[in-house]
PDB file of N, CA and C in Angstrom:
ATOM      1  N   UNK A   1     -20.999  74.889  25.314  1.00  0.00           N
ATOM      2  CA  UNK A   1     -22.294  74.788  24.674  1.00  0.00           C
ATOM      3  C   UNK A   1     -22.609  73.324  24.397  1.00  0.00           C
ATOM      4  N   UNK A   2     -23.538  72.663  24.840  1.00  0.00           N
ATOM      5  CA  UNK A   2     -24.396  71.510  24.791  1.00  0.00           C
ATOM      6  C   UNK A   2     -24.396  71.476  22.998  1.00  0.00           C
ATOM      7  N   UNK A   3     -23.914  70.358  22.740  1.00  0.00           N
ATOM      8  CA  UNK A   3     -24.703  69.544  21.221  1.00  0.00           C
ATOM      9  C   UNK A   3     -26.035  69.590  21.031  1.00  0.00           C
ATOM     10  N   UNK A   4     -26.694  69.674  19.955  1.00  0.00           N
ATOM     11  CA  UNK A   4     -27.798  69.623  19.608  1.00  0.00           C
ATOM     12  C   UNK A   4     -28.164  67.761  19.817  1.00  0.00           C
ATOM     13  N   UNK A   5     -27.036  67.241  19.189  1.00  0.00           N
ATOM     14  CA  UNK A   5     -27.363  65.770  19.013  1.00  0.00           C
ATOM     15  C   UNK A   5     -27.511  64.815  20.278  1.00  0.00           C
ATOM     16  N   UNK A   6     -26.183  65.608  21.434  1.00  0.00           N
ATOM     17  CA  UNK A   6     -26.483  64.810  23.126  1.00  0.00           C
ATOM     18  C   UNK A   6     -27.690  65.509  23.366  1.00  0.00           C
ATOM     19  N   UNK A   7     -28.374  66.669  23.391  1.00  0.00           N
ATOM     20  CA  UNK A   7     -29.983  67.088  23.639  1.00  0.00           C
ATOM     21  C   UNK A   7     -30.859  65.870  23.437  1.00  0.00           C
ATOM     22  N   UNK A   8     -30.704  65.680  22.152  1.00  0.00           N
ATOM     23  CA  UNK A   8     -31.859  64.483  21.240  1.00  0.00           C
ATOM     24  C   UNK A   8     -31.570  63.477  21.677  1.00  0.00           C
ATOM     25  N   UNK A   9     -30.309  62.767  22.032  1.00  0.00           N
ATOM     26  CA  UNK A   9     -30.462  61.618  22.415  1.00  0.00           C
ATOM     27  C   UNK A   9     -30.505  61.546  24.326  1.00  0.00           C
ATOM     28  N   UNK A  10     -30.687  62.323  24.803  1.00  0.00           N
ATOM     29  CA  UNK A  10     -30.755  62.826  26.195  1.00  0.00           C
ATOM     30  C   UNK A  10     -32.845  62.822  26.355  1.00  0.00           C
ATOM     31  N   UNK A  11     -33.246  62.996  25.437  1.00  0.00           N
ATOM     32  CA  UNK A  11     -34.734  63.289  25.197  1.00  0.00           C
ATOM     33  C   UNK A  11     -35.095  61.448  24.709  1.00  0.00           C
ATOM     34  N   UNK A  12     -34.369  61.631  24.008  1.00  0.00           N
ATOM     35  CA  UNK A  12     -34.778  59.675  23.572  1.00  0.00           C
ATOM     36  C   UNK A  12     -34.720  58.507  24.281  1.00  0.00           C
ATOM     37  N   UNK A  13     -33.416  58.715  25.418  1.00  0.00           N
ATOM     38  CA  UNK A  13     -32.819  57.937  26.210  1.00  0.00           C
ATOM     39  C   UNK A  13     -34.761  57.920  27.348  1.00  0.00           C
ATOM     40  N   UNK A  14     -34.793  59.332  28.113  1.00  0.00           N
ATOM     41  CA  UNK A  14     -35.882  59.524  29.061  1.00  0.00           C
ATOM     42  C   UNK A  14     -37.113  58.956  28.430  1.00  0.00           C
ATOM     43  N   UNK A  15     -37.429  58.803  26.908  1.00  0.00           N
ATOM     44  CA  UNK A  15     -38.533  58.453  26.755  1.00  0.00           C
ATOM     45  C   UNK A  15     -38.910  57.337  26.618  1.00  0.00           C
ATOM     46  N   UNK A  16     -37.691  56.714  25.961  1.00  0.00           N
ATOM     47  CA  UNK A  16     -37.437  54.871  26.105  1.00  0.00           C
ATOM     48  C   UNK A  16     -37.519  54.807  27.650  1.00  0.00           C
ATOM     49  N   UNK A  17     -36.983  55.407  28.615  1.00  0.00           N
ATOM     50  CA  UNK A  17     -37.652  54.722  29.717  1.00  0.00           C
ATOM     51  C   UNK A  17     -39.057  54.814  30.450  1.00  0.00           C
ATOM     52  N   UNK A  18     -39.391  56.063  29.937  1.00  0.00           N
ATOM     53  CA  UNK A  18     -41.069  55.680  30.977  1.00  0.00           C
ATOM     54  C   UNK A  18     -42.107  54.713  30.009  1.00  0.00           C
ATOM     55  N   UNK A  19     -41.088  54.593  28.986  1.00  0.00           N
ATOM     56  CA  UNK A  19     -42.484  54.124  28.221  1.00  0.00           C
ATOM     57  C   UNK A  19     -42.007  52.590  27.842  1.00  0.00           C
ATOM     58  N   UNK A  20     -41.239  52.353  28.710  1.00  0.00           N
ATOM     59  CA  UNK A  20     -40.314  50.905  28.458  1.00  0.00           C
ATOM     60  C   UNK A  20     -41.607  49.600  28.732  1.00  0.00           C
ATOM     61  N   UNK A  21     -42.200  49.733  30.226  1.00  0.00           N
ATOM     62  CA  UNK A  21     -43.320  48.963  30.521  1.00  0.00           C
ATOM     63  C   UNK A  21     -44.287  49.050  29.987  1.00  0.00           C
ATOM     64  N   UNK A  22     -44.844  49.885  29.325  1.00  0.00           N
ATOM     65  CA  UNK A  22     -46.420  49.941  28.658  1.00  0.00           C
ATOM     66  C   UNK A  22     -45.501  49.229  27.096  1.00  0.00           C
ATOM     67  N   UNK A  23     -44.631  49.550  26.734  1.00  0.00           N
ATOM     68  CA  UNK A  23     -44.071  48.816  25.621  1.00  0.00           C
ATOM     69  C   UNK A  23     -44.039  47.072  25.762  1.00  0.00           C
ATOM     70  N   UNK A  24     -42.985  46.830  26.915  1.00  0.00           N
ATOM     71  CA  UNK A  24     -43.143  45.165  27.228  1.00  0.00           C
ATOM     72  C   UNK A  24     -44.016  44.768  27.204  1.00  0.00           C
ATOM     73  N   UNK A  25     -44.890  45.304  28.017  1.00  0.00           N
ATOM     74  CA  UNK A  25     -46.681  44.865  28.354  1.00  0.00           C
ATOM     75  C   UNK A  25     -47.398  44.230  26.689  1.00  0.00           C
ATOM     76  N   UNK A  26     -47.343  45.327  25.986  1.00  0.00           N
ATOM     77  CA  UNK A  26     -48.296  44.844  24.783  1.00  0.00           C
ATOM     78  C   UNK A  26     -47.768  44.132  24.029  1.00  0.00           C
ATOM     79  N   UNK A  27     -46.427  44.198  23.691  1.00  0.00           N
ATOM     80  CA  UNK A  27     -45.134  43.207  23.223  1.00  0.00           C
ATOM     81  C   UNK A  27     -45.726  42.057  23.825  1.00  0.00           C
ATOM     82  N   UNK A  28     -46.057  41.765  24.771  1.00  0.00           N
ATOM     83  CA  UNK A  28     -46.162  40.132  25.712  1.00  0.00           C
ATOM     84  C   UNK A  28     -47.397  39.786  25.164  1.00  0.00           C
ATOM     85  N   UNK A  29     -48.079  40.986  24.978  1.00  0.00           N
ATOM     86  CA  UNK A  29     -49.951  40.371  24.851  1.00  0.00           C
ATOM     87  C   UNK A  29     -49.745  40.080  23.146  1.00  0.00           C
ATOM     88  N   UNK A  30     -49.000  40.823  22.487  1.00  0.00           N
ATOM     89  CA  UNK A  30     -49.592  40.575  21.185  1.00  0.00           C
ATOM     90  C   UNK A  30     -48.412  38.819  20.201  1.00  0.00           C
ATOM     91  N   UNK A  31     -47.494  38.822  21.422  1.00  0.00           N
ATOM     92  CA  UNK A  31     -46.931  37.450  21.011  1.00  0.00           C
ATOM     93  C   UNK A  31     -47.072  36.293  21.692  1.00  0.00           C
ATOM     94  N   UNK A  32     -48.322  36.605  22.536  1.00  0.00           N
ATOM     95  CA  UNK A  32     -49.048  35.287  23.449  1.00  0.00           C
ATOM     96  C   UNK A  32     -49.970  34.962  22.648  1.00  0.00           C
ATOM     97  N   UNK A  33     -49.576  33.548  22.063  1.00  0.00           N
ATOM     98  CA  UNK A  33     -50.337  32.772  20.899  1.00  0.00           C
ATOM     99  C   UNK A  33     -51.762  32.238  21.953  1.00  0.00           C
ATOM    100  N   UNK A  34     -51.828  32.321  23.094  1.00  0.00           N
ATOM    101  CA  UNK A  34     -52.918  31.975  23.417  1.00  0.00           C
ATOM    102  C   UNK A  34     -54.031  32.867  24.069  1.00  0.00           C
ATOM    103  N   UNK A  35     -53.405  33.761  24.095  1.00  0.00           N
ATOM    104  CA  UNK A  35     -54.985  34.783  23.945  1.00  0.00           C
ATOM    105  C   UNK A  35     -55.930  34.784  22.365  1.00  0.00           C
ATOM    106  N   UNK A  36     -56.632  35.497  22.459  1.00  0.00           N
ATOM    107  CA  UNK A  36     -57.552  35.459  21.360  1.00  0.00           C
ATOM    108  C   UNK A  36     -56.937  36.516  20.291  1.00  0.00           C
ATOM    109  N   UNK A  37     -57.519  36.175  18.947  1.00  0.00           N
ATOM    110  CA  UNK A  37     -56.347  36.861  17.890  1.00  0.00           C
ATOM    111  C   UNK A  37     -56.890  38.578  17.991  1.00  0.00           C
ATOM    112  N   UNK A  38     -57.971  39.057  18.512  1.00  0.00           N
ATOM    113  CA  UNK A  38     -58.700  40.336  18.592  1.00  0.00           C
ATOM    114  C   UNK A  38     -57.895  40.874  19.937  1.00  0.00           C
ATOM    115  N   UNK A  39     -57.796  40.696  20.870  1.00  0.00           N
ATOM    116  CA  UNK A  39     -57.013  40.790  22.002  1.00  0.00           C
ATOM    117  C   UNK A  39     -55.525  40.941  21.371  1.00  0.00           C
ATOM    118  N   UNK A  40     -54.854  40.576  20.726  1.00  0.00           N
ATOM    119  CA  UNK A  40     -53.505  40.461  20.202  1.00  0.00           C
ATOM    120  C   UNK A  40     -53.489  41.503  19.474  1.00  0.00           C
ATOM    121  N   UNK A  41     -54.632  41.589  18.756  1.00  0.00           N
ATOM    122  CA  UNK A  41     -54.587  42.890  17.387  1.00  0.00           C
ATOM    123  C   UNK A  41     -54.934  43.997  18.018  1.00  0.00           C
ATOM    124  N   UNK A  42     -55.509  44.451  18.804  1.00  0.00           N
ATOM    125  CA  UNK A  42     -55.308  45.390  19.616  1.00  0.00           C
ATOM    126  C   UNK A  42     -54.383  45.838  20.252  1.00  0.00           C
ATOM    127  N   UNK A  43     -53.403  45.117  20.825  1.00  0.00           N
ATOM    128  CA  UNK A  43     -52.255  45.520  21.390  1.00  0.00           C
ATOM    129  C   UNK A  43     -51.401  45.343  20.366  1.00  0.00           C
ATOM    130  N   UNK A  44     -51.284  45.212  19.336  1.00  0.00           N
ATOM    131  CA  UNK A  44     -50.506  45.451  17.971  1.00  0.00           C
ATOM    132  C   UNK A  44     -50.989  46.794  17.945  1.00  0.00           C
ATOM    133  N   UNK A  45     -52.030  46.929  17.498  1.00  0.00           N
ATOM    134  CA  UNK A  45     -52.346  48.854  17.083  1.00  0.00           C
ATOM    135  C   UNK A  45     -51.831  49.600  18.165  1.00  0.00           C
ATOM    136  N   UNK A  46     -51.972  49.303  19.351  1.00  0.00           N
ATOM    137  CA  UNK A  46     -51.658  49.859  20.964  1.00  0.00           C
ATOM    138  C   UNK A  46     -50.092  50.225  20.553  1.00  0.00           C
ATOM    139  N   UNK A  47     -49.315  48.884  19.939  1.00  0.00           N
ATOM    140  CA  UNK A  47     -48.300  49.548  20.274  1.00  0.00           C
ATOM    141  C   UNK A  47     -47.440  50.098  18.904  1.00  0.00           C
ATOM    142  N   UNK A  48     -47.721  49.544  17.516  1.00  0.00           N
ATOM    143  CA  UNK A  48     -47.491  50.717  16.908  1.00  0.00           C
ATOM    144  C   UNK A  48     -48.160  52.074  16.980  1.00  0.00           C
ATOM    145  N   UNK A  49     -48.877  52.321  17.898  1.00  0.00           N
ATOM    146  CA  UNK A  49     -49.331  53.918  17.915  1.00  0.00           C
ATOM    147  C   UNK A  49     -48.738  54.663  18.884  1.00  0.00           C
ATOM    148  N   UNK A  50     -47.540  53.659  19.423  1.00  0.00           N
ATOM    149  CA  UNK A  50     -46.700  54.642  20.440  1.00  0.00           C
ATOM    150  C   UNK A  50     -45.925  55.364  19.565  1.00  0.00           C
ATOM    151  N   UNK A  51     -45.354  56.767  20.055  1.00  0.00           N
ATOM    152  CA  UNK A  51     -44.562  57.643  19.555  1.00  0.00           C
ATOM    153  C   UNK A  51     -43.195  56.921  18.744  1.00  0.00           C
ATOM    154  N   UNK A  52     -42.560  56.754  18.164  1.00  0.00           N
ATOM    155  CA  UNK A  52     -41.325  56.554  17.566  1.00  0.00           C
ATOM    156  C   UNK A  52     -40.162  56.253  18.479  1.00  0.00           C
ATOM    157  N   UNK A  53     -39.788  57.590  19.108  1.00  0.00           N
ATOM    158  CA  UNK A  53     -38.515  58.159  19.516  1.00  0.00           C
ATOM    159  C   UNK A  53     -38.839  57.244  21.664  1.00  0.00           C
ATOM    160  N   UNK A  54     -39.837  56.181  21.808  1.00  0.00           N
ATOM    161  CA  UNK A  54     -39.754  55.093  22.813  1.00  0.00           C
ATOM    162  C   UNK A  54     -39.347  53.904  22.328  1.00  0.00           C
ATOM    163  N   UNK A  55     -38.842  53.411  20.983  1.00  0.00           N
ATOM    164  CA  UNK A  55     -38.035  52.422  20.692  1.00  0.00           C
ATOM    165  C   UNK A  55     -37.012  52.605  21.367  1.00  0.00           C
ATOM    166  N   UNK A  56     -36.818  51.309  21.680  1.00  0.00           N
ATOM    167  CA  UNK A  56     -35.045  51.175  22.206  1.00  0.00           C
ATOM    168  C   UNK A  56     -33.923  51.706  21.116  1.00  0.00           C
ATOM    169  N   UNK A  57     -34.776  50.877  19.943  1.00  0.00           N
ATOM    170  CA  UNK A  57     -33.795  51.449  18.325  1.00  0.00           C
ATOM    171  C   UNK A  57     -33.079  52.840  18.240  1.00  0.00           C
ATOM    172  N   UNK A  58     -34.299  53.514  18.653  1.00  0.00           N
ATOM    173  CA  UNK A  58     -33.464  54.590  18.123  1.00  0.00           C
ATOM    174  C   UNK A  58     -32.957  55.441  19.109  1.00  0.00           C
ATOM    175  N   UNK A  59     -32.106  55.057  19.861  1.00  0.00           N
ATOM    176  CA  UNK A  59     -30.989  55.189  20.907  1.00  0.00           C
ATOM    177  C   UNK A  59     -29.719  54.943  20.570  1.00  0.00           C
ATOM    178  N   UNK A  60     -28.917  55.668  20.225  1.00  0.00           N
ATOM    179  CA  UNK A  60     -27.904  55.766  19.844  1.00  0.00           C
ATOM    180  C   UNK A  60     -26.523  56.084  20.631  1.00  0.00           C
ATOM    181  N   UNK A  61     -25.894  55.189  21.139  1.00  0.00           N
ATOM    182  CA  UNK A  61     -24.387  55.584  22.152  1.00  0.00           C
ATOM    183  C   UNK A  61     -23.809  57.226  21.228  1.00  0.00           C
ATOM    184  N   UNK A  62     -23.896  58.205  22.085  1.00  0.00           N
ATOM    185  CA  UNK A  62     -22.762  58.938  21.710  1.00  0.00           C
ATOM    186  C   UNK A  62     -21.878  59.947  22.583  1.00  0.00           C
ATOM    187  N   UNK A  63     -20.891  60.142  22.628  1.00  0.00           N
ATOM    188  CA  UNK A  63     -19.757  60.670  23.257  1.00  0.00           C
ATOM    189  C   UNK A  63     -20.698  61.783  23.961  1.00  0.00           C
ATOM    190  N   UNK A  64     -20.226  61.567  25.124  1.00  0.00           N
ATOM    191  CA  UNK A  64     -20.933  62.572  25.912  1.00  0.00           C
ATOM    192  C   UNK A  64     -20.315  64.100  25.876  1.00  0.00           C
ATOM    193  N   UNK A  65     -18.795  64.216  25.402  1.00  0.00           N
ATOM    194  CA  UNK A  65     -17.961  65.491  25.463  1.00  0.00           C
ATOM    195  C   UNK A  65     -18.553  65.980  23.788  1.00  0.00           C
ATOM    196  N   UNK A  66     -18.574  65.348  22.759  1.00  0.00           N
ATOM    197  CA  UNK A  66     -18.372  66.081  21.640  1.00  0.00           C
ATOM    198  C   UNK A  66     -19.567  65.539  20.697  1.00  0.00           C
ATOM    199  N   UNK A  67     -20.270  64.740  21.170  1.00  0.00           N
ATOM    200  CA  UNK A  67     -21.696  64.310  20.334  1.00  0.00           C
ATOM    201  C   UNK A  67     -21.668  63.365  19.482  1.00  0.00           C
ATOM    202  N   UNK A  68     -20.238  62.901  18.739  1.00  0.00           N
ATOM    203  CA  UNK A  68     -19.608  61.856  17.682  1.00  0.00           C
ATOM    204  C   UNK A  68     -20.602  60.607  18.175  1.00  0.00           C
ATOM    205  N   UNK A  69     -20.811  60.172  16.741  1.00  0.00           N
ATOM    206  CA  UNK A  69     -21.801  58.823  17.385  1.00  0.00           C
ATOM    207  C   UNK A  69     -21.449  57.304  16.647  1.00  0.00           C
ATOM    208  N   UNK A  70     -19.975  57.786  16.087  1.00  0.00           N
ATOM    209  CA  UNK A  70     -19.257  56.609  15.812  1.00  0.00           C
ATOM    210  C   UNK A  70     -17.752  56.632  16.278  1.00  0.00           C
ATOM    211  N   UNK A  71     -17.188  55.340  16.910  1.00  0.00           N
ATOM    212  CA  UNK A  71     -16.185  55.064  17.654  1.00  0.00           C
ATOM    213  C   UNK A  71     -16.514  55.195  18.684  1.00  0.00           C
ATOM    214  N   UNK A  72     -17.546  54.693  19.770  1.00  0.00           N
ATOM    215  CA  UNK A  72     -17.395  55.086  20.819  1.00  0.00           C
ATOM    216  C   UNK A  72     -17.195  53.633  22.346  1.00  0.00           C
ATOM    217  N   UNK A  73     -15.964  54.188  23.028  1.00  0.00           N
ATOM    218  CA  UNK A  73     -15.900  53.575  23.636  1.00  0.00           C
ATOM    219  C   UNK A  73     -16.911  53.316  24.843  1.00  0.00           C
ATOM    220  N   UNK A  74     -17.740  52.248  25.012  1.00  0.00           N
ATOM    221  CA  UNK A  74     -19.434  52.568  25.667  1.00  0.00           C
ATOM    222  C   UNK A  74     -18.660  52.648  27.510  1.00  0.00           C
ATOM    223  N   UNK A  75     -17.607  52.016  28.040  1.00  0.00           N
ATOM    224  CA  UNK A  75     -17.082  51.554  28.890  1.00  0.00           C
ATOM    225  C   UNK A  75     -17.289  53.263  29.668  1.00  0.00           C
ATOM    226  N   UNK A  76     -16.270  54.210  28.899  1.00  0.00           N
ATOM    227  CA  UNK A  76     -16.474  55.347  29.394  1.00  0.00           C
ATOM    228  C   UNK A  76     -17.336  56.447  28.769  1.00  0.00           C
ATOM    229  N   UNK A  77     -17.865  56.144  27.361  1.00  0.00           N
ATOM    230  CA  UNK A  77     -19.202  56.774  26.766  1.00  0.00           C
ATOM    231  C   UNK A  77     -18.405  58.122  26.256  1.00  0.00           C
ATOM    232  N   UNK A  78     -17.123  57.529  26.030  1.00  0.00           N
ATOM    233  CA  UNK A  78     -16.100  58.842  24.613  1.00  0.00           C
ATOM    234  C   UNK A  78     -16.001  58.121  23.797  1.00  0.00           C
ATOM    235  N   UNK A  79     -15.544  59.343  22.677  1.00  0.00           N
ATOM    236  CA  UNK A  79     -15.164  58.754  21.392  1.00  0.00           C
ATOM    237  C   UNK A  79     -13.966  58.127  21.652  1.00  0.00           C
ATOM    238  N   UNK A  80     -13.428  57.574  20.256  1.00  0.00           N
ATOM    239  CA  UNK A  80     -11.945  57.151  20.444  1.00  0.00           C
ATOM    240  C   UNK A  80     -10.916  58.500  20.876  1.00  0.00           C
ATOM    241  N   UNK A  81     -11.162  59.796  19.900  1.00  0.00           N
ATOM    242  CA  UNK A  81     -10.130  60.621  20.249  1.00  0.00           C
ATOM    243  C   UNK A  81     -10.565  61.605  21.723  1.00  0.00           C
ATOM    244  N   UNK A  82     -11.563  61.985  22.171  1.00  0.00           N
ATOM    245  CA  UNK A  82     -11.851  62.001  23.581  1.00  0.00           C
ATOM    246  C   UNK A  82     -10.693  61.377  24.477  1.00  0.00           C
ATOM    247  N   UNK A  83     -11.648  59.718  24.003  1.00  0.00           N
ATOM    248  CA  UNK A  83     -10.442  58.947  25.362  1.00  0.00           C
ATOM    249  C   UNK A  83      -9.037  59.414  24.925  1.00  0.00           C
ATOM    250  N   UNK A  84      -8.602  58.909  24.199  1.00  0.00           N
ATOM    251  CA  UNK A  84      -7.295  59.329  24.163  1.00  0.00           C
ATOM    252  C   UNK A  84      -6.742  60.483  24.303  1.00  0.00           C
ATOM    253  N   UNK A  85      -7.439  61.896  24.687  1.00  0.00           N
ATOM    254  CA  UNK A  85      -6.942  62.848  24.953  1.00  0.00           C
ATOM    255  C   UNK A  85      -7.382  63.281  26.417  1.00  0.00           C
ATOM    256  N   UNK A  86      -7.954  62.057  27.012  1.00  0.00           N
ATOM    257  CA  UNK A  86      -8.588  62.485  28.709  1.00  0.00           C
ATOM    258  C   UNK A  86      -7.379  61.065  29.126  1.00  0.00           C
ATOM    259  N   UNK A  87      -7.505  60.442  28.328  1.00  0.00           N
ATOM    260  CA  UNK A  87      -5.903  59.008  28.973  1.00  0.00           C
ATOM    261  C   UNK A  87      -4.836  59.844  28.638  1.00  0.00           C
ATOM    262  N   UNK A  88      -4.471  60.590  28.082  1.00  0.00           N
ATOM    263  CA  UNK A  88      -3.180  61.129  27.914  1.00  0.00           C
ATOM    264  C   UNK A  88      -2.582  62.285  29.081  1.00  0.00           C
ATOM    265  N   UNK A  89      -3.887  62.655  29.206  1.00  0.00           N
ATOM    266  CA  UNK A  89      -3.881  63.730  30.318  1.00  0.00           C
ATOM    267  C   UNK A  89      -4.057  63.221  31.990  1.00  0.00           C
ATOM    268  N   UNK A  90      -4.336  61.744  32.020  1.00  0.00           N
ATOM    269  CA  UNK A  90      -4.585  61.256  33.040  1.00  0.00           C
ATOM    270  C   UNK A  90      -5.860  61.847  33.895  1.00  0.00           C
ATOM    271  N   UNK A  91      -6.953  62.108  32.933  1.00  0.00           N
ATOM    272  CA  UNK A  91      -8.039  61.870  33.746  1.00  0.00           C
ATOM    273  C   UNK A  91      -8.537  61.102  34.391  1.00  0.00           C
ATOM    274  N   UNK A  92      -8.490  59.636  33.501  1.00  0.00           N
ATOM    275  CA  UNK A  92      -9.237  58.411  33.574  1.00  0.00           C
ATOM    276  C   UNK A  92      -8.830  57.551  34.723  1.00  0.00           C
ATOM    277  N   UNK A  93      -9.430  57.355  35.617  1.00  0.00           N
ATOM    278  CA  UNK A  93      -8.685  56.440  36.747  1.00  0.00           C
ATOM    279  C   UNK A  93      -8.809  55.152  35.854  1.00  0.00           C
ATOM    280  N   UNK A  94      -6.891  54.447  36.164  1.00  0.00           N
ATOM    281  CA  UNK A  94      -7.422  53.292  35.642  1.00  0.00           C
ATOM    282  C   UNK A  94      -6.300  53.512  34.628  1.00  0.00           C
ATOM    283  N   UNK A  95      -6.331  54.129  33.172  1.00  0.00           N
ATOM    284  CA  UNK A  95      -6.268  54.263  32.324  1.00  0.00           C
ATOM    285  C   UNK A  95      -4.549  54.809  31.929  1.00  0.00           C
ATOM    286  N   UNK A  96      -3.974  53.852  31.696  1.00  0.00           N
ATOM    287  CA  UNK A  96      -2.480  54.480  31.222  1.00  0.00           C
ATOM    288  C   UNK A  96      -1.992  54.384  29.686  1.00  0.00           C
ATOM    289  N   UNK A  97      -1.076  54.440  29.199  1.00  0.00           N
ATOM    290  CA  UNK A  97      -1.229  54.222  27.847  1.00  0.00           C
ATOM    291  C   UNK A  97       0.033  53.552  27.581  1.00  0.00           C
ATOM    292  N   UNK A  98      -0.141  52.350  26.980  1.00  0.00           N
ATOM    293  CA  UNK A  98       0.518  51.152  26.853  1.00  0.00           C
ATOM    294  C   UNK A  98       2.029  51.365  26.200  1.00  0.00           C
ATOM    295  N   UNK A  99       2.463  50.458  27.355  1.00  0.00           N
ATOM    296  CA  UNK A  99       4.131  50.581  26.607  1.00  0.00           C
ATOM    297  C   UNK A  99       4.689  49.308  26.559  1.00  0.00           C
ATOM    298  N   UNK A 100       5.312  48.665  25.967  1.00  0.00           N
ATOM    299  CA  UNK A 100       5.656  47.314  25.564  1.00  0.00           C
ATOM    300  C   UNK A 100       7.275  47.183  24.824  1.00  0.00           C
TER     301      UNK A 100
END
């Protein structure tokens, strides 16, 4: 059964991207000191009136197996105890567990 929380951030991730360019776009117009200040303030309202959940902000790394959205190793996108129980098992190409 799918997390509720990888759903939401699976929905946040897709919306930060289509809406990534109409975001840059007005971002550029409204901190170009040389357009006119009415032109600027418009694309200020433009772009706080985008939806919320197209910030980059609120994108959050979390473990793709168990939804945890602290400890996460971004390299393979698990938590700490994930990895260590997919390295122990030798899923991970790559990945052995240190002996010294």
């Amino acid at each position: 059964m799918t997390n509720i929380r990888i759903l939401r951030d699976i929905r946040r991730r897709s919306a930060v991207h289509q809406a990534e360019i109409m975001r840059r776009a007005y971002l550029a117009v409204a901190r170009n000191q040389t357009l006119p200040a009415q032109v600027r303030y418009q694309a200020q309202l433009q772009l706080n009136n985008m939806p919320p959940d197209t910030r980059q902000t609120q994108v959050k790394n979390r473990c793709v197996e168990s939804g945890r959205g602290r400890g996460i190793i971004s390299e393979f996108g698990l938590s700490r105890y994930q990895f260590r129980l997919k390295a122990l098992e030798g899923e991970l190409p790559g990945v052995e567990k240190a002996t010294w």
